[in-house]
C-alpha atoms as a PDB file:
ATOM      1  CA  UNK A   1      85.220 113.368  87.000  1.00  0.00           C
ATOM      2  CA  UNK A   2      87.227 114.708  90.061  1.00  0.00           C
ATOM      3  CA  UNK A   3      90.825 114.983  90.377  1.00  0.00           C
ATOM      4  CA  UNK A   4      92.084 112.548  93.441  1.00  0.00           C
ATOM      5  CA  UNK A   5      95.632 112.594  95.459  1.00  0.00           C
ATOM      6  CA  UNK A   6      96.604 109.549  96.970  1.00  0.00           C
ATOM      7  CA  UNK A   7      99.291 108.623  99.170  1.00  0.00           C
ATOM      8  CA  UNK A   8     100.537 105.380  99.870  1.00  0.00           C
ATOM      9  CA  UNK A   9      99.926 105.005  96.137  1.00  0.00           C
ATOM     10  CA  UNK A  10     102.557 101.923  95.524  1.00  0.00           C
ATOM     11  CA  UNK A  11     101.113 100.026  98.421  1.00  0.00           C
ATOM     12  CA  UNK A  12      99.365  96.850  98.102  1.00  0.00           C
ATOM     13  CA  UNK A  13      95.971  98.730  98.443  1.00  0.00           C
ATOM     14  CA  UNK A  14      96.960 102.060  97.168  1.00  0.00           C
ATOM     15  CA  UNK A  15      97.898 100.930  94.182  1.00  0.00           C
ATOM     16  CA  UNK A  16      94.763  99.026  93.314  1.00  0.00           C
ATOM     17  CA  UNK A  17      92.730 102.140  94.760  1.00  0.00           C
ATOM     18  CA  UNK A  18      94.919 103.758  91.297  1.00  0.00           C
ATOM     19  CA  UNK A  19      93.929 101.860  88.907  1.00  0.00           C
ATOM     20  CA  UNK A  20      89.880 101.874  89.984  1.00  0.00           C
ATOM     21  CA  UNK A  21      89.914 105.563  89.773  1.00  0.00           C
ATOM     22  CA  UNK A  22      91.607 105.435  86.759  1.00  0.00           C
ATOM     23  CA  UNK A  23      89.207 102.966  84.829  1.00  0.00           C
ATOM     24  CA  UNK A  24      86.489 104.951  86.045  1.00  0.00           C
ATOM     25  CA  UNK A  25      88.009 108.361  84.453  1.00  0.00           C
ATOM     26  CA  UNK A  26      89.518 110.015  87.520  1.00  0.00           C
ATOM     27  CA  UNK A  27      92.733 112.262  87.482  1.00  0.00           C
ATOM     28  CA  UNK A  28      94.850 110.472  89.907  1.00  0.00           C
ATOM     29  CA  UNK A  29      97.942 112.611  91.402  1.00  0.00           C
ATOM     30  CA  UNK A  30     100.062 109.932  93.360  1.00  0.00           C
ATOM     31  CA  UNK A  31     102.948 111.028  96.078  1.00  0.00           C
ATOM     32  CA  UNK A  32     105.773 109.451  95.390  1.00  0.00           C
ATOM     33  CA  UNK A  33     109.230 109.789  98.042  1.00  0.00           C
ATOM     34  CA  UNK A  34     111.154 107.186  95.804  1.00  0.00           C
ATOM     35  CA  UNK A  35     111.808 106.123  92.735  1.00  0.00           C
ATOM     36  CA  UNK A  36     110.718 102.977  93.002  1.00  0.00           C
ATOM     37  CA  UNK A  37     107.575 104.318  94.357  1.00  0.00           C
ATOM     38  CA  UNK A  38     107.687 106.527  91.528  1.00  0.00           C
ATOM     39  CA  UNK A  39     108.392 104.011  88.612  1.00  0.00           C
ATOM     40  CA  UNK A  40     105.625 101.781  90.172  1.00  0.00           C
ATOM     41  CA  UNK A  41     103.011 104.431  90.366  1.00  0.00           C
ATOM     42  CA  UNK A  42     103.980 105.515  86.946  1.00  0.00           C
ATOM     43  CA  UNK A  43     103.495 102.049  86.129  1.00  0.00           C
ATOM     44  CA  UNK A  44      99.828 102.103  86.601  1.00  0.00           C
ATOM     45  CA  UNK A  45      99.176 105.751  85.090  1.00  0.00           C
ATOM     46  CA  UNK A  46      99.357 107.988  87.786  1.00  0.00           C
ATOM     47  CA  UNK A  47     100.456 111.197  87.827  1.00  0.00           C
ATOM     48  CA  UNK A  48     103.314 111.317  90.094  1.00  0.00           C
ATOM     49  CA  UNK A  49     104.349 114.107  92.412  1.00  0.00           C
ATOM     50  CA  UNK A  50     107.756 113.619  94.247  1.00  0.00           C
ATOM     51  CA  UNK A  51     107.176 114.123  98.392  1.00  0.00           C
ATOM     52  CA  UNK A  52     107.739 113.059 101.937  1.00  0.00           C
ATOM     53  CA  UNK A  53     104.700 112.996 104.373  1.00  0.00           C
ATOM     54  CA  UNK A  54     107.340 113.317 107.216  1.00  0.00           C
ATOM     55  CA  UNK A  55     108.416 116.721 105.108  1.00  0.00           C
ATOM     56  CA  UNK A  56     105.373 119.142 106.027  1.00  0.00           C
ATOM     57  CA  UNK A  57     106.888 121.693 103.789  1.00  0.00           C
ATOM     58  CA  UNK A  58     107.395 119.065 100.748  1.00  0.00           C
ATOM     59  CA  UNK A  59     103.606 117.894 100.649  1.00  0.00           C
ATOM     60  CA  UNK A  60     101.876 121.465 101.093  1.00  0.00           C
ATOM     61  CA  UNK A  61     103.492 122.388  97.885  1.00  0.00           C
ATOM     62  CA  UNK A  62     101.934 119.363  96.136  1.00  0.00           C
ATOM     63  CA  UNK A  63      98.504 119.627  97.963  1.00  0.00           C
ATOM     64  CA  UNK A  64      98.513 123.878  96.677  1.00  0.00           C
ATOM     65  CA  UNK A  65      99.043 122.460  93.526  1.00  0.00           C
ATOM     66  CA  UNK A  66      95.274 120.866  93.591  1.00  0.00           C
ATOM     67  CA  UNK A  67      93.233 122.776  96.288  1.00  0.00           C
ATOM     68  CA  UNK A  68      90.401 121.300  94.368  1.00  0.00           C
ATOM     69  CA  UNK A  69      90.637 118.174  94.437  1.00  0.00           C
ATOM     70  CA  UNK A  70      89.672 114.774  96.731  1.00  0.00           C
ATOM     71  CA  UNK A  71      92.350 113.670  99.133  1.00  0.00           C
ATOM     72  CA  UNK A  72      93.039 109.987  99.564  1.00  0.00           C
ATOM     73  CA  UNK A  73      95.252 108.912 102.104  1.00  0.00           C
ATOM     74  CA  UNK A  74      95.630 105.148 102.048  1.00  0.00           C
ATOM     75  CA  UNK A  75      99.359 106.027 103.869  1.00  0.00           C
ATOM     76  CA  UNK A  76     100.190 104.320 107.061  1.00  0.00           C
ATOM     77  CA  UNK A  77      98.894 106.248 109.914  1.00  0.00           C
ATOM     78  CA  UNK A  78     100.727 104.354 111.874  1.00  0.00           C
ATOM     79  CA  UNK A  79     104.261 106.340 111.566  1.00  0.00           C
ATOM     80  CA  UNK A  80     103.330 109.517 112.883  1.00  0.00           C
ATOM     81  CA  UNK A  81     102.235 111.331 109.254  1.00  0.00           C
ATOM     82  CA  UNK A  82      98.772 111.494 109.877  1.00  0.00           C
ATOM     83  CA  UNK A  83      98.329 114.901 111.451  1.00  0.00           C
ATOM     84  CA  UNK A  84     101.198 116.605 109.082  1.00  0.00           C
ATOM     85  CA  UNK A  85      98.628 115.605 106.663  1.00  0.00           C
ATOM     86  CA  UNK A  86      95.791 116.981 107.758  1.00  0.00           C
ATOM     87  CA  UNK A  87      98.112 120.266 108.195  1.00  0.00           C
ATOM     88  CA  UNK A  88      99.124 120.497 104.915  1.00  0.00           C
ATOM     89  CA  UNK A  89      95.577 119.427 103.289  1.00  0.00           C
ATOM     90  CA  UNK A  90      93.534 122.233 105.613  1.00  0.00           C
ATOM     91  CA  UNK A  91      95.912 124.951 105.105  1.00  0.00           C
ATOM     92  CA  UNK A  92      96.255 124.198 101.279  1.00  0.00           C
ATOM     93  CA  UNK A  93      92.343 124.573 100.557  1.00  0.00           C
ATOM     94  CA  UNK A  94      91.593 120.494 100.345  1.00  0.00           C
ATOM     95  CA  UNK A  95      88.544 120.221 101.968  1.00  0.00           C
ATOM     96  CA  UNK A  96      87.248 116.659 100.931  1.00  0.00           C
ATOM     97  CA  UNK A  97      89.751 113.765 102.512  1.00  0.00           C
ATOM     98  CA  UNK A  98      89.549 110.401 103.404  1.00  0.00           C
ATOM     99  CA  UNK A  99      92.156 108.508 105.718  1.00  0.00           C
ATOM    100  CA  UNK A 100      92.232 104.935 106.047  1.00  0.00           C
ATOM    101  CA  UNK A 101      93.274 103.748 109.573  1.00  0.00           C
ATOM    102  CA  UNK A 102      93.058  99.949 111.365  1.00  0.00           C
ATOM    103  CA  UNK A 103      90.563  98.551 113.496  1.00  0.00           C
ATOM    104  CA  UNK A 104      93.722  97.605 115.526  1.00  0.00           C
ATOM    105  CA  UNK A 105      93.073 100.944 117.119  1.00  0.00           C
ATOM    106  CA  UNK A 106      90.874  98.910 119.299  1.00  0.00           C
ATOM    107  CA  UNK A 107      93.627  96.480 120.663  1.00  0.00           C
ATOM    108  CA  UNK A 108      93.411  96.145 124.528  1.00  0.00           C
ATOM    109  CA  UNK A 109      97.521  95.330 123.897  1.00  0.00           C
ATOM    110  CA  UNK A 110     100.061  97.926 124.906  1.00  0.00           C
ATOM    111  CA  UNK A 111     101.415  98.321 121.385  1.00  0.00           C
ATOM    112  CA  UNK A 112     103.688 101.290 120.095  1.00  0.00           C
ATOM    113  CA  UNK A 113     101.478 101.961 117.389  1.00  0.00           C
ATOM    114  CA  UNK A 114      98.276 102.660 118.821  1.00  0.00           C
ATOM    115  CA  UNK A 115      99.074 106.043 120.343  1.00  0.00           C
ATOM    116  CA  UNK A 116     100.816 107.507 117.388  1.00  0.00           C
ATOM    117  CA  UNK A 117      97.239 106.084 114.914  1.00  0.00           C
ATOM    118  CA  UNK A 118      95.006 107.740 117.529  1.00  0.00           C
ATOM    119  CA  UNK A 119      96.575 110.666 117.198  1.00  0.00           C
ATOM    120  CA  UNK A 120      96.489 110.845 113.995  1.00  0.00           C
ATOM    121  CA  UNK A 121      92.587 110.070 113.482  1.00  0.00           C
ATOM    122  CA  UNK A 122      91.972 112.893 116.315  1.00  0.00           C
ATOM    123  CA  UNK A 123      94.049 115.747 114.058  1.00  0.00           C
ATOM    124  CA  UNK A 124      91.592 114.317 111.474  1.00  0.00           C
ATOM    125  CA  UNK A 125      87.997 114.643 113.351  1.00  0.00           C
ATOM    126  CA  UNK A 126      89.312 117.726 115.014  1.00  0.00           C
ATOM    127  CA  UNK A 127      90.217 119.443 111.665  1.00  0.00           C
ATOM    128  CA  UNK A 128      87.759 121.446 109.306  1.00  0.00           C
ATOM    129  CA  UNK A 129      88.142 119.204 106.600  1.00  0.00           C
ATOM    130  CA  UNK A 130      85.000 117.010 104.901  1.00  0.00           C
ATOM    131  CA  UNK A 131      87.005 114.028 106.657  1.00  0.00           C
ATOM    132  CA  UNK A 132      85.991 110.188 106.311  1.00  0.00           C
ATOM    133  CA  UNK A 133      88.399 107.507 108.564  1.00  0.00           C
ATOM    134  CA  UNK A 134      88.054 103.784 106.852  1.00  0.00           C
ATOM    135  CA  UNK A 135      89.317 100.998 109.070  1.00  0.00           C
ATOM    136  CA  UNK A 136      89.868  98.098 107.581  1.00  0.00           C
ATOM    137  CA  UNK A 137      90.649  94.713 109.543  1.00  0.00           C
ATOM    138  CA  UNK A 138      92.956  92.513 108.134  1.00  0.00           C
ATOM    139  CA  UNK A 139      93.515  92.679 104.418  1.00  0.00           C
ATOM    140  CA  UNK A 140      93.787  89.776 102.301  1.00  0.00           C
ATOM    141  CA  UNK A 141      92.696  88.766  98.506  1.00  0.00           C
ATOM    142  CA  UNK A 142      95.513  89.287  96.258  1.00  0.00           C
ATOM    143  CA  UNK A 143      99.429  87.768  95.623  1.00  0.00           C
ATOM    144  CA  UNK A 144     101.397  89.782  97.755  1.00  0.00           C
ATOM    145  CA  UNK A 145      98.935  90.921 100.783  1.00  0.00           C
ATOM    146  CA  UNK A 146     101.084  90.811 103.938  1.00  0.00           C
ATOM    147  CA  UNK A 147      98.670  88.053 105.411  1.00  0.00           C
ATOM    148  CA  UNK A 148      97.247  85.383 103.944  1.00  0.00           C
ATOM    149  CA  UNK A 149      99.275  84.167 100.746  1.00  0.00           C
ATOM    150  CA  UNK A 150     102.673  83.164 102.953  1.00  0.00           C
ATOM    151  CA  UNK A 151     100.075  80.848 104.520  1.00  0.00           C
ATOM    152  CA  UNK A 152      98.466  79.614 101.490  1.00  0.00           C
ATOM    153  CA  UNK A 153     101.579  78.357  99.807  1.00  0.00           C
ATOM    154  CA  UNK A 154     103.042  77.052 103.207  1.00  0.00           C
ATOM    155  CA  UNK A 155      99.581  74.487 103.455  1.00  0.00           C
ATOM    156  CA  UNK A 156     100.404  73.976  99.512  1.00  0.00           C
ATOM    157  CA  UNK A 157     103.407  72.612  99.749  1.00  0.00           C
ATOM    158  CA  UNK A 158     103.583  71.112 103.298  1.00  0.00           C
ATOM    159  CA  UNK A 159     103.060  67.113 102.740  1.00  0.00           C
ATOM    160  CA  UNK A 160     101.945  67.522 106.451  1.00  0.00           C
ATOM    161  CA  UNK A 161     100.681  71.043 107.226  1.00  0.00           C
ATOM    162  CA  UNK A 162     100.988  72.004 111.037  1.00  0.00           C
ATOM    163  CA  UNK A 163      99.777  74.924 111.892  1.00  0.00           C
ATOM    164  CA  UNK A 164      99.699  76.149 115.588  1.00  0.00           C
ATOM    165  CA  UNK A 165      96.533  77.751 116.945  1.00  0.00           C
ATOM    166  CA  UNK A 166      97.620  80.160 119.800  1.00  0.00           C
ATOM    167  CA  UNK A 167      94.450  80.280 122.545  1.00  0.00           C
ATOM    168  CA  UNK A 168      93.289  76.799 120.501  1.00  0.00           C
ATOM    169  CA  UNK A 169      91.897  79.191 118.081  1.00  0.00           C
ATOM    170  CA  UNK A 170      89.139  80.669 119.322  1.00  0.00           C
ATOM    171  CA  UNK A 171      89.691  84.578 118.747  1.00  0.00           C
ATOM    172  CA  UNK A 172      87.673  86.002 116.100  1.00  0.00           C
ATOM    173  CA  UNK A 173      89.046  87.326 112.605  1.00  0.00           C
ATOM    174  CA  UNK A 174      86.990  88.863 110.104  1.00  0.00           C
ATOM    175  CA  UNK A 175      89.786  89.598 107.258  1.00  0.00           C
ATOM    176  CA  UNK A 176      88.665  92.219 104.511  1.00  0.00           C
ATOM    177  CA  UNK A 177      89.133  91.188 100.955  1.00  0.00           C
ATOM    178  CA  UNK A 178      91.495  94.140  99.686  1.00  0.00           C
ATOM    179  CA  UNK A 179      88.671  94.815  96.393  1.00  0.00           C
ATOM    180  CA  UNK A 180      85.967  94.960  99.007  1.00  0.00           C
ATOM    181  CA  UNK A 181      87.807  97.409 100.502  1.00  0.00           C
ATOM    182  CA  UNK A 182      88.336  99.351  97.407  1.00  0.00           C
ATOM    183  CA  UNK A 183      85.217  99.121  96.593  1.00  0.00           C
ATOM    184  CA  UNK A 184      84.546 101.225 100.069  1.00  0.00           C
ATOM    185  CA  UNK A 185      87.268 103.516  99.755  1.00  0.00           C
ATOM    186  CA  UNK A 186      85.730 104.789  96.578  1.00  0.00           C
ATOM    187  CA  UNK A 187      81.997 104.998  97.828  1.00  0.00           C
ATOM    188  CA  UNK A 188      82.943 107.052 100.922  1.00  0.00           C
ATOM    189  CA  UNK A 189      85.254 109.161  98.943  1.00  0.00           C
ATOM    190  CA  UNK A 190      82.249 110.866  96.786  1.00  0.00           C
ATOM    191  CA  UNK A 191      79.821 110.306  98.896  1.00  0.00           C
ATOM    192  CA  UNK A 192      78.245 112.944 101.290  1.00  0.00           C
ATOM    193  CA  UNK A 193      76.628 110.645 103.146  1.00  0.00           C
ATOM    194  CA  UNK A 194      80.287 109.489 104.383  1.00  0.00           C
ATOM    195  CA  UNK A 195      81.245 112.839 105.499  1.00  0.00           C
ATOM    196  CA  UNK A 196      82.570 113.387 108.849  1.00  0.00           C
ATOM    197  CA  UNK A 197      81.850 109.287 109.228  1.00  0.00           C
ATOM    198  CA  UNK A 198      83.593 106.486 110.629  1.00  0.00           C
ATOM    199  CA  UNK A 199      83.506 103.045 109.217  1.00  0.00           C
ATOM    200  CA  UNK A 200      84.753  99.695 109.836  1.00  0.00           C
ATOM    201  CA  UNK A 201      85.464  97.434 107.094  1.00  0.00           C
ATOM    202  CA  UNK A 202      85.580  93.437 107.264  1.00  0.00           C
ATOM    203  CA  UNK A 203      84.046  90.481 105.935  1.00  0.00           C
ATOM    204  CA  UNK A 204      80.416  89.807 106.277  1.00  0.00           C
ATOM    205  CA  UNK A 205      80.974  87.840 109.660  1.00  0.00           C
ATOM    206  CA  UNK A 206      83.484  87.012 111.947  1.00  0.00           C
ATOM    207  CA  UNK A 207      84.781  83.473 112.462  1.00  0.00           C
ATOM    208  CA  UNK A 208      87.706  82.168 114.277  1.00  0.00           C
ATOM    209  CA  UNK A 209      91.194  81.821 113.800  1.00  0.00           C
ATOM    210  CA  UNK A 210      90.609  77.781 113.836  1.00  0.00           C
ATOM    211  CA  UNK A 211      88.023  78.330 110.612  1.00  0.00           C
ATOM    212  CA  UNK A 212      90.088  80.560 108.743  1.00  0.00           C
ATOM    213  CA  UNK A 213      92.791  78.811 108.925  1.00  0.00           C
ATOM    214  CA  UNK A 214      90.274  75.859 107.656  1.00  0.00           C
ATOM    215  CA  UNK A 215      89.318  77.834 105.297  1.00  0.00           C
ATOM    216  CA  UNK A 216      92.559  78.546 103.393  1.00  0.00           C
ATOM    217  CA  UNK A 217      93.138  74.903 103.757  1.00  0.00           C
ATOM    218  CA  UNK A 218      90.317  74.004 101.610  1.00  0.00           C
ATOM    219  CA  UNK A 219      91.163  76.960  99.567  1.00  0.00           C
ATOM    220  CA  UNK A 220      94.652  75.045  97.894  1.00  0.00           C
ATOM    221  CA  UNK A 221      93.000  71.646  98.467  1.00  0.00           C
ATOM    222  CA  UNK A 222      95.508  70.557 100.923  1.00  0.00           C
ATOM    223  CA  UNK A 223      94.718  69.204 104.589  1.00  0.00           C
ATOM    224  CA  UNK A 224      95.687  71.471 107.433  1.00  0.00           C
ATOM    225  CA  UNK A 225      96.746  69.673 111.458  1.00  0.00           C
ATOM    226  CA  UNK A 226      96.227  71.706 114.206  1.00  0.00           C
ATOM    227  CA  UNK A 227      98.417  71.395 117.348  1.00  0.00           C
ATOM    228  CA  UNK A 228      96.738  74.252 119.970  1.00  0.00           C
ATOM    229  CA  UNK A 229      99.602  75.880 122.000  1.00  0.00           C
ATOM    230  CA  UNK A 230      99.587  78.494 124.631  1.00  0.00           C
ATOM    231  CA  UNK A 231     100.582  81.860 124.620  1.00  0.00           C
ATOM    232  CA  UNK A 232     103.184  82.095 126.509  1.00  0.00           C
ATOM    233  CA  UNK A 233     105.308  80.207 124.592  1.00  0.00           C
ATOM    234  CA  UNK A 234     105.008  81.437 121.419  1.00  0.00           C
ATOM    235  CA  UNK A 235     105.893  85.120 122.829  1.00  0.00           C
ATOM    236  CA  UNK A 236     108.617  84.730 124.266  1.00  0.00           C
ATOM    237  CA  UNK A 237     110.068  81.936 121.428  1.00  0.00           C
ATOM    238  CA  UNK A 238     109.201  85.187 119.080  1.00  0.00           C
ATOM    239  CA  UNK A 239     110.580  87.594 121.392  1.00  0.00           C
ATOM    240  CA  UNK A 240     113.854  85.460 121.527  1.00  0.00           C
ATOM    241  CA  UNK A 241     114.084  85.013 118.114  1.00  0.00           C
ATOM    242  CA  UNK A 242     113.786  88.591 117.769  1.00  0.00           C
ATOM    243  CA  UNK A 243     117.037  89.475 120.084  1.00  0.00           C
ATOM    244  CA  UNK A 244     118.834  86.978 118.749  1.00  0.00           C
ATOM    245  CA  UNK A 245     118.533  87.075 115.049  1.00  0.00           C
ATOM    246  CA  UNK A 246     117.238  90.281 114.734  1.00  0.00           C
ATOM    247  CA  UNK A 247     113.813  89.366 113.689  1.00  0.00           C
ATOM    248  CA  UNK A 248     111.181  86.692 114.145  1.00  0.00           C
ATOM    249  CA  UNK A 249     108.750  84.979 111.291  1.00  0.00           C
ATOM    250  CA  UNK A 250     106.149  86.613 112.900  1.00  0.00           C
ATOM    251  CA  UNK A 251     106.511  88.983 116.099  1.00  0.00           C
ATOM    252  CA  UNK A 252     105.272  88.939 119.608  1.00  0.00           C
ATOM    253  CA  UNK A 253     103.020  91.694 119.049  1.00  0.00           C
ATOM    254  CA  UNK A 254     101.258  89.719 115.842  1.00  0.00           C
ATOM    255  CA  UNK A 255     101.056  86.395 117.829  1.00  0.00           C
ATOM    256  CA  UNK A 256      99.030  88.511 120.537  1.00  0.00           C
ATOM    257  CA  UNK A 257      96.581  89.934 118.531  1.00  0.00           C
ATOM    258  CA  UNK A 258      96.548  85.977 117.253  1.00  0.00           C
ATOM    259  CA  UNK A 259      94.677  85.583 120.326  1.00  0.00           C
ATOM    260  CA  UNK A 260      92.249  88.578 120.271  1.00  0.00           C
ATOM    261  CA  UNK A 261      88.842  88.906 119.023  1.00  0.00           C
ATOM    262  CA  UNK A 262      88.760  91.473 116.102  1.00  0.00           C
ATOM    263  CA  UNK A 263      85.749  90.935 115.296  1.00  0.00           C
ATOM    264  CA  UNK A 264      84.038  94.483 113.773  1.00  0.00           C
ATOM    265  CA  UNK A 265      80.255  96.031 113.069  1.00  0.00           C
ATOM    266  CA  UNK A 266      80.132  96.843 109.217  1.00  0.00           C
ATOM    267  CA  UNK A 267      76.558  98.034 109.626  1.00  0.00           C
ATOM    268  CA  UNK A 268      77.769 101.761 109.174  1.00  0.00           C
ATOM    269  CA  UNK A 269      79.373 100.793 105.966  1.00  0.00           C
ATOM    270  CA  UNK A 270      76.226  99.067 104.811  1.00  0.00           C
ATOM    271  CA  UNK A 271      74.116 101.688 105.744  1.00  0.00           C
ATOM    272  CA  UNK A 272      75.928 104.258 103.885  1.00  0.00           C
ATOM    273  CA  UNK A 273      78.543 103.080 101.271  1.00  0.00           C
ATOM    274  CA  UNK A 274      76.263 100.053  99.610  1.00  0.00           C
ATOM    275  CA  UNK A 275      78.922  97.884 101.246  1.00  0.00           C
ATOM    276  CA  UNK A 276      78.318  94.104 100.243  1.00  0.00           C
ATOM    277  CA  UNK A 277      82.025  92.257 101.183  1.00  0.00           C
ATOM    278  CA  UNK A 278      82.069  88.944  99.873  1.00  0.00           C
ATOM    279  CA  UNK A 279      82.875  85.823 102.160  1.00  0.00           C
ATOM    280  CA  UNK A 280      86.252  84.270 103.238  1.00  0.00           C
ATOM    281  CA  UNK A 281      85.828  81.547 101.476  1.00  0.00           C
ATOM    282  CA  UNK A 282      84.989  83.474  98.192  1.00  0.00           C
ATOM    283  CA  UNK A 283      87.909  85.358  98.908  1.00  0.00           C
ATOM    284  CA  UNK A 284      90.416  83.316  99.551  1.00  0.00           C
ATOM    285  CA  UNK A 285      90.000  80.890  96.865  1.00  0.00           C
ATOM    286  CA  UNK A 286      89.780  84.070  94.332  1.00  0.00           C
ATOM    287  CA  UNK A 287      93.537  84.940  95.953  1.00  0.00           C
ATOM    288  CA  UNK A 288      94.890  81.578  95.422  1.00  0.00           C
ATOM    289  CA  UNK A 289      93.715  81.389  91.780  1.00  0.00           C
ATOM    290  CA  UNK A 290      95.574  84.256  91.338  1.00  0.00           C
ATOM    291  CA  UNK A 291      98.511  82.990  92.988  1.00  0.00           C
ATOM    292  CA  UNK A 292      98.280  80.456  90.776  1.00  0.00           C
ATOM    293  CA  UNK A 293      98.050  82.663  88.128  1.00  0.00           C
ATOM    294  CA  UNK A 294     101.202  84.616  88.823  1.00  0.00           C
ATOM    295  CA  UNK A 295     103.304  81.472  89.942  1.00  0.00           C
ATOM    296  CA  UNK A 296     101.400  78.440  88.064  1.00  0.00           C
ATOM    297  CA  UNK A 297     104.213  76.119  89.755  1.00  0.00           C
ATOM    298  CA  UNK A 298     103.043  77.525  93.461  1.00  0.00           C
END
């Protein structure tokens, strides 16, 4: 059994990365900069190391600590940690890592975030570490994923559920269940096949934002009503929101991407990691039994 470091270890897929390596006998060392982060890592039977990825200096120390061992680093990429990662990891010893980025990295929109994420994945491919990049689409499949469960219990308890389809709905989606994804992470991360490879994970096929959104309907047995809107609109109503409250249910940015295809190959992944995702519809009716489970009065 290897020993494995993970960041972004109380995250929504970090944390259920934890507790597969743990079942299957691994030493997990988690970062922790909170204690929050820390209580919930603890939680799940991690060892916990205290450290900022922002703090160069404060993870090296930890990484020295296991020059040894497998480097997970489910993390944000996003924030500008990536390449003080791959830093701290090459100059501590780690050799075998694995960094899980976004297939939003392939956005044709002007967003903030894609500069600082390709940065980070080139200080990974241009480092001498055994690297693997994962990049999941979106992530869905379990109560409290970012995505999919604020729409499930909105069509639950709407007696009339209107959802607006930006573009009429037509952009492809191909969310990744967040155990499929897992179930990934942990091939590529002792697997040599995966070295120095660069995989896309999403769901078997792509479908559009019309069907998905179908799809959850059926999913909590509730009807869904489409009204198909432009754009436009919805930007700059987001955008307005945004100055004048502060913040907006859901941003300009995400409303955009709303109306791109993100639609991914997984042949890679199938190639080399065994990858078998299951369906949408498998998935999101296993996440809202286990909404149900959690909240049984939805």
């Amino acid at each position: 059994m290897a020993e494995v470091i993970v960041t972004g270890g109380s995250g929504f897929t970090g944390s259920r990365l934890i507790l597969k390596l743990l079942s299957e006998g691994h030493r997990v060392i988690a970062l922790a900069r909170s204690e929050v982060s820390k209580a919930k890592i603890s939680g799940l039977g991690a060892e916990v190391r205290m450290g900022n990825l922002d703090d160069f200096l404060s993870i090296q120390t930890i990484f020295k600590e296991f020059p040894d061992a497998h480097l997970a680093n489910i993390a944000s990429m996003g924030f500008g940690s990536g390449p003080n990662v791959v830093k701290a990891a090459t100059e501590s010893g780690i050799k075998r890592s694995l960094f899980v980025s976004t297939t939003s990295i392939f956005t044709s929109l002007p967003t903030s975030s894609k500069p600082v994420r390709l940065e980070a994945e080139y200080a990974v491919k241009s480092s001498d570490l055994d690297w693997t990049i994962i990049r999941p689409t979106m992530i869905y499949g379990a109560p409290g994923d970012r995505n999919m469960e604020r729409l499930l219990r909105y069509i639950k308890r709407s007696r009339v559920a209107l959802l607006p389809l930006p573009g009429h709905g037509q952009a492809l989606q191909q969310p990744v269940n967040v155990y499929d994804l897992i179930e990934g992470i942990s091939e590529a991360l002792f697997s040599t096949k995966a070295i120095k490879g660069e995989y896309n994970l999403g769901g078997p096929e792509p479908m559009t934002l019309k069907e998905t959104f179908e799809t959850a309907a059926l999913a909590v047995g509730n009807r869904a009503h489409f009204i198909s809107l432009p754009i436009s609109p919805l930007v700059k109503g987001a955008q307005y929101m945004s100055k004048i409250f502060g913040k907006s249910p859901i941003s300009a940015e995400q409303i955009q991407r709303l109306d791109e295809n993100k639609n991914v190959s997984i042949a890679d992944a199938i190639r080399d990691l065994n990858y078998q995702p299951r369906t949408f519809k498998e998935g999101i009716e296993q996440e809202w039994n286990l909404i149900c489970q959690v909240m049984p009065d939805r």
